[in-house]
N, C-alpha and C. Protein backbone atom coordinates (compact mmCIF):
# COMPACT_ATOMS: atom_id res chain seq x y z
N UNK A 1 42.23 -7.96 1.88
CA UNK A 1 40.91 -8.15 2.46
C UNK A 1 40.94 -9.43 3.29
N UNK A 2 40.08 -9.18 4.22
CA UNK A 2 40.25 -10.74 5.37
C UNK A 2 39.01 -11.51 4.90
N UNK A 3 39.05 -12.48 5.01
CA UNK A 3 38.08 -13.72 5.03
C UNK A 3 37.52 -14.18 6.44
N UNK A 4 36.72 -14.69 6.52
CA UNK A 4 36.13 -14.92 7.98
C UNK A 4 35.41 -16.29 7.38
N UNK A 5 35.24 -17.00 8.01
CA UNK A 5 34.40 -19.00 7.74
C UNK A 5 33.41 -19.02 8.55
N UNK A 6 31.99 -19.18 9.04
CA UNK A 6 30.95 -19.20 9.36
C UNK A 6 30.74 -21.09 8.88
N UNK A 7 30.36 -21.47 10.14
CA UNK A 7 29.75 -22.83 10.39
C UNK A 7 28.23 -22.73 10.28
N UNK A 8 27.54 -22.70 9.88
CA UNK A 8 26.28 -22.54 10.03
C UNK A 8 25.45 -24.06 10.09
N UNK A 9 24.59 -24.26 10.50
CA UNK A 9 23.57 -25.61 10.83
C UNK A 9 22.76 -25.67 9.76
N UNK A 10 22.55 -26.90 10.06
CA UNK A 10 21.63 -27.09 8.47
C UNK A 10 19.95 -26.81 8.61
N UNK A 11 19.97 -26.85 10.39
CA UNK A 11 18.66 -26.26 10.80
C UNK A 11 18.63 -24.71 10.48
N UNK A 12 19.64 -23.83 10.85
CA UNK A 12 19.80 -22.36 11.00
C UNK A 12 19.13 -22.11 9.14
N UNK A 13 19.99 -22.74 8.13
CA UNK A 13 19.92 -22.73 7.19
C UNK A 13 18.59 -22.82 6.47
N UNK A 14 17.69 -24.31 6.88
CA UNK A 14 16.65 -24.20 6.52
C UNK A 14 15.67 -23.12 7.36
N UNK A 15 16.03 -22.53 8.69
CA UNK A 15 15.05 -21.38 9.15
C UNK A 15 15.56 -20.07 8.60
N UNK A 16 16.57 -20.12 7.72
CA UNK A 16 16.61 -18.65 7.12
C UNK A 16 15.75 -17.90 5.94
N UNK A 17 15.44 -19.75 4.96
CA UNK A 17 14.38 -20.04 4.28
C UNK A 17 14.97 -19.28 2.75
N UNK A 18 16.08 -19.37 2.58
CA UNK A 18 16.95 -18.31 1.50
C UNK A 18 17.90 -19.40 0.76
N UNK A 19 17.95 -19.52 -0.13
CA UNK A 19 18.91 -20.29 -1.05
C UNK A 19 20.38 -20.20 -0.81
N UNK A 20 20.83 -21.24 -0.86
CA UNK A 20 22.02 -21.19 -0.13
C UNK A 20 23.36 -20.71 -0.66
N UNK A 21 23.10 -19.92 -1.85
CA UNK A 21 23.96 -19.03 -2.18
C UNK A 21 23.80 -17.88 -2.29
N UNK A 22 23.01 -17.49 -1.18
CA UNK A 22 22.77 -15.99 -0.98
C UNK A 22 22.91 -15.49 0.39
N UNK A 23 23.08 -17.10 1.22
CA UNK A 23 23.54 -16.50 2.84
C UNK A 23 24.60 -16.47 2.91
N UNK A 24 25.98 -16.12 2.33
CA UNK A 24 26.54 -15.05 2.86
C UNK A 24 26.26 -13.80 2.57
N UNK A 25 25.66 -13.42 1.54
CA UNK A 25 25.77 -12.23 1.01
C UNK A 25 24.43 -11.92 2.45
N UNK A 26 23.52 -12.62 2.63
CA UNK A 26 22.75 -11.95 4.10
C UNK A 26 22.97 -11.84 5.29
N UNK A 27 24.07 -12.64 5.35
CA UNK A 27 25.05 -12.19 7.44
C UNK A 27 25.53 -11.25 6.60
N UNK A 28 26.28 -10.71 5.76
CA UNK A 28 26.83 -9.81 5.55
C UNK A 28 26.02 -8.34 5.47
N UNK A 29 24.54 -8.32 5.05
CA UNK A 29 24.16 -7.31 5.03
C UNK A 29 23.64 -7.12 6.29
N UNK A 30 23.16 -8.60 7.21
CA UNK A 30 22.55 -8.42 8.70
C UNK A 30 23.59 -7.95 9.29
N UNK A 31 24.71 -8.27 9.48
CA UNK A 31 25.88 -7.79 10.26
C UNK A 31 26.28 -6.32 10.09
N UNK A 32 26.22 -5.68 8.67
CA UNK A 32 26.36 -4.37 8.61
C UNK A 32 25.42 -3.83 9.05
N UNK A 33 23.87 -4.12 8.71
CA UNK A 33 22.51 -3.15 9.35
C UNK A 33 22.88 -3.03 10.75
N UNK A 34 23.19 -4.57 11.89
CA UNK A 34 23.18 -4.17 13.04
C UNK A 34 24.67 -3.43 13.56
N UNK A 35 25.94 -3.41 13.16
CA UNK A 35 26.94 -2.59 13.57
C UNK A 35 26.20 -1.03 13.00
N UNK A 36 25.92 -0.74 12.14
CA UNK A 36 25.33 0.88 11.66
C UNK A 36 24.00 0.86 12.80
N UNK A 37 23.30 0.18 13.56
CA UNK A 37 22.31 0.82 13.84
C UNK A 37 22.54 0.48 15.46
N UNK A 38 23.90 -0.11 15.85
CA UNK A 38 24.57 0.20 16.81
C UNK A 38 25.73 1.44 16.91
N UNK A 39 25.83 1.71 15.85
CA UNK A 39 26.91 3.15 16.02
C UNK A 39 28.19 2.75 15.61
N UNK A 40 28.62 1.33 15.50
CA UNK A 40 29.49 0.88 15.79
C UNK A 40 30.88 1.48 14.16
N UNK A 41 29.77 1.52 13.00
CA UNK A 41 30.04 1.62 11.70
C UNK A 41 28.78 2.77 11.04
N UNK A 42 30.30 3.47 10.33
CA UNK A 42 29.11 4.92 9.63
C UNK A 42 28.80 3.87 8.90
N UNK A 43 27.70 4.91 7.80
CA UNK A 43 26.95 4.24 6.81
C UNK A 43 27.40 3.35 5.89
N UNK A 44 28.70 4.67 5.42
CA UNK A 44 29.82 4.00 3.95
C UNK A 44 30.30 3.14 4.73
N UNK A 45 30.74 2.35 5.98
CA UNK A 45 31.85 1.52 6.44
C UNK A 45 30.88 0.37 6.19
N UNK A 46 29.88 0.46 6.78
CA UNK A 46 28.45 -0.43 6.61
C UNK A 46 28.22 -1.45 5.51
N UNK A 47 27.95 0.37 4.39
CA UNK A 47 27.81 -0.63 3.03
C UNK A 47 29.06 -1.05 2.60
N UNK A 48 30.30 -0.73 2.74
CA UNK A 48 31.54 -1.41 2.28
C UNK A 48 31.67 -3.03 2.70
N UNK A 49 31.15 -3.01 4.36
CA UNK A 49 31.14 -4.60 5.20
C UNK A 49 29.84 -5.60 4.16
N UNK A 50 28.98 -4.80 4.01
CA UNK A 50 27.86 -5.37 3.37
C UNK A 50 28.02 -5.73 1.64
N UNK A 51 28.95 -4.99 1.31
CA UNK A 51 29.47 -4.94 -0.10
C UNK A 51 28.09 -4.68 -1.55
N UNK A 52 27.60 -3.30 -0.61
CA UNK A 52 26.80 -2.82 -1.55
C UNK A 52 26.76 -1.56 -1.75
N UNK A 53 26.80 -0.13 -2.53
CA UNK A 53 26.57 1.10 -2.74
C UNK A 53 26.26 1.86 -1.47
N UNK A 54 26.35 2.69 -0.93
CA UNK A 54 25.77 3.04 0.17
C UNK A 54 24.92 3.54 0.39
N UNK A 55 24.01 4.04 -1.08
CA UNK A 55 22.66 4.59 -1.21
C UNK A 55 21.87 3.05 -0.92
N UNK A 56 22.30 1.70 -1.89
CA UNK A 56 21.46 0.01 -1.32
C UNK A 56 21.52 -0.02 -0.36
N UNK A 57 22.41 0.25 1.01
CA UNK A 57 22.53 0.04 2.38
C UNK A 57 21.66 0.62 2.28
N UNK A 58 21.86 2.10 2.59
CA UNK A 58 20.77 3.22 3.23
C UNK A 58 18.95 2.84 2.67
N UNK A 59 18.82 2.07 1.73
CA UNK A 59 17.43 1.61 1.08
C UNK A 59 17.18 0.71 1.79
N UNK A 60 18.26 -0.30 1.95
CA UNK A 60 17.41 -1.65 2.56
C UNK A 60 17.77 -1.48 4.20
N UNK A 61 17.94 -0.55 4.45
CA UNK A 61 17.59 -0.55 6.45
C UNK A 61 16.69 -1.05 6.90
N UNK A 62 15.16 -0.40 6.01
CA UNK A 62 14.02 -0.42 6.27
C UNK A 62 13.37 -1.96 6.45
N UNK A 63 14.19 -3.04 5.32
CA UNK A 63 14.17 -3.93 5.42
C UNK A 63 14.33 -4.96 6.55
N UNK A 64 15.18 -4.17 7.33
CA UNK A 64 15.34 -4.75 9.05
C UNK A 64 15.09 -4.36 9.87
N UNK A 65 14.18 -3.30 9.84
CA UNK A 65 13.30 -2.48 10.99
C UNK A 65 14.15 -1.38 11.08
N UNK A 66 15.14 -1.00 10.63
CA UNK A 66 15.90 0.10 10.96
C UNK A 66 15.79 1.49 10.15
N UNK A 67 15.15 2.63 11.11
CA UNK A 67 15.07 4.18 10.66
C UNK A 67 16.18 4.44 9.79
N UNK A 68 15.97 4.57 8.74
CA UNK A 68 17.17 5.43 8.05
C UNK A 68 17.69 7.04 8.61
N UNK A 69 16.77 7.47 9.61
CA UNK A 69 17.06 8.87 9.64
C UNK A 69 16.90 9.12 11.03
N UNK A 70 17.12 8.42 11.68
CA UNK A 70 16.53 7.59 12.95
C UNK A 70 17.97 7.96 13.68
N UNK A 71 18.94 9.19 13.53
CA UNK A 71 20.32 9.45 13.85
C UNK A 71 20.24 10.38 15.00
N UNK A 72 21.34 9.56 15.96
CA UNK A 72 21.56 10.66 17.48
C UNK A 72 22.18 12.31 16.79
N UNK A 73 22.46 12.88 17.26
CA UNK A 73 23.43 14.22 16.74
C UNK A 73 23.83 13.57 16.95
N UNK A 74 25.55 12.94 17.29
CA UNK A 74 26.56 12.86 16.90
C UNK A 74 26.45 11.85 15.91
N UNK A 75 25.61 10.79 15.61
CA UNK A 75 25.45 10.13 14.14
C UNK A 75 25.65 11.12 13.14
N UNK A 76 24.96 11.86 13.00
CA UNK A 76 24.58 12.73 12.07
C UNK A 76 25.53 13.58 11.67
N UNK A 77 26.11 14.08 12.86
CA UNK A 77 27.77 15.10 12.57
C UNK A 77 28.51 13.98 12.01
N UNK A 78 28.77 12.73 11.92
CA UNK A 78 29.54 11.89 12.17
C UNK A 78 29.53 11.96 10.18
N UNK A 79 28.27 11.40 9.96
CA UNK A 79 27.63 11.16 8.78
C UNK A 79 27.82 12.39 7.62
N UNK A 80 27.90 13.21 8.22
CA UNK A 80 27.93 14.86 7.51
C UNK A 80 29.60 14.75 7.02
N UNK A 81 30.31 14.60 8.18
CA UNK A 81 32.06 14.84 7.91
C UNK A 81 32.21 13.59 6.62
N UNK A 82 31.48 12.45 6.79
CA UNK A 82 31.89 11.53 5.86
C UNK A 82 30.85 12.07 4.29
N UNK A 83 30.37 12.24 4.28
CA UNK A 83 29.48 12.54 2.96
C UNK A 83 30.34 13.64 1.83
């Protein structure tokens, strides 16, 4: 598994308004919501980047403005072959 290091500001930090041992675990779930609701990552690749179940992904979309069901056809074929 790769590691990645994030610099973050101590301003960014206090405007995230989240305890500071829970922002990584939130670029990690922001970063998966927006690659899945760019196409970029199916669902399961999503919640794997996000490192949660893929039914918790698929729950907390809603949490970032994002349609859970809100899929082009080829999302959806895409989503079908993986399920």
């Amino acid at each position: 598994m790769s590691q990645i290091v994030l610099d973050v500001s101590p301003e960014t930090l206090l405007a995230l308004k989240i305890p500071l041992e829970e922002v990584g675990q939130t670029l990690r779930m922001a970063a998966a919501v927006k690659f899945f609701e760019l196409g970029r990552l199916s669902s399961g690749a999503a919640a794997r980047l996000a490192g949660v179940p893929r039914v918790v992904f698929l729950s907390r979309l809603a949490d970032y403005g994002v349609n859970t069901f809100d899929l082009t056809e080829e999302q959806l074929e895409k989503e079908t072959r993986l399920a």
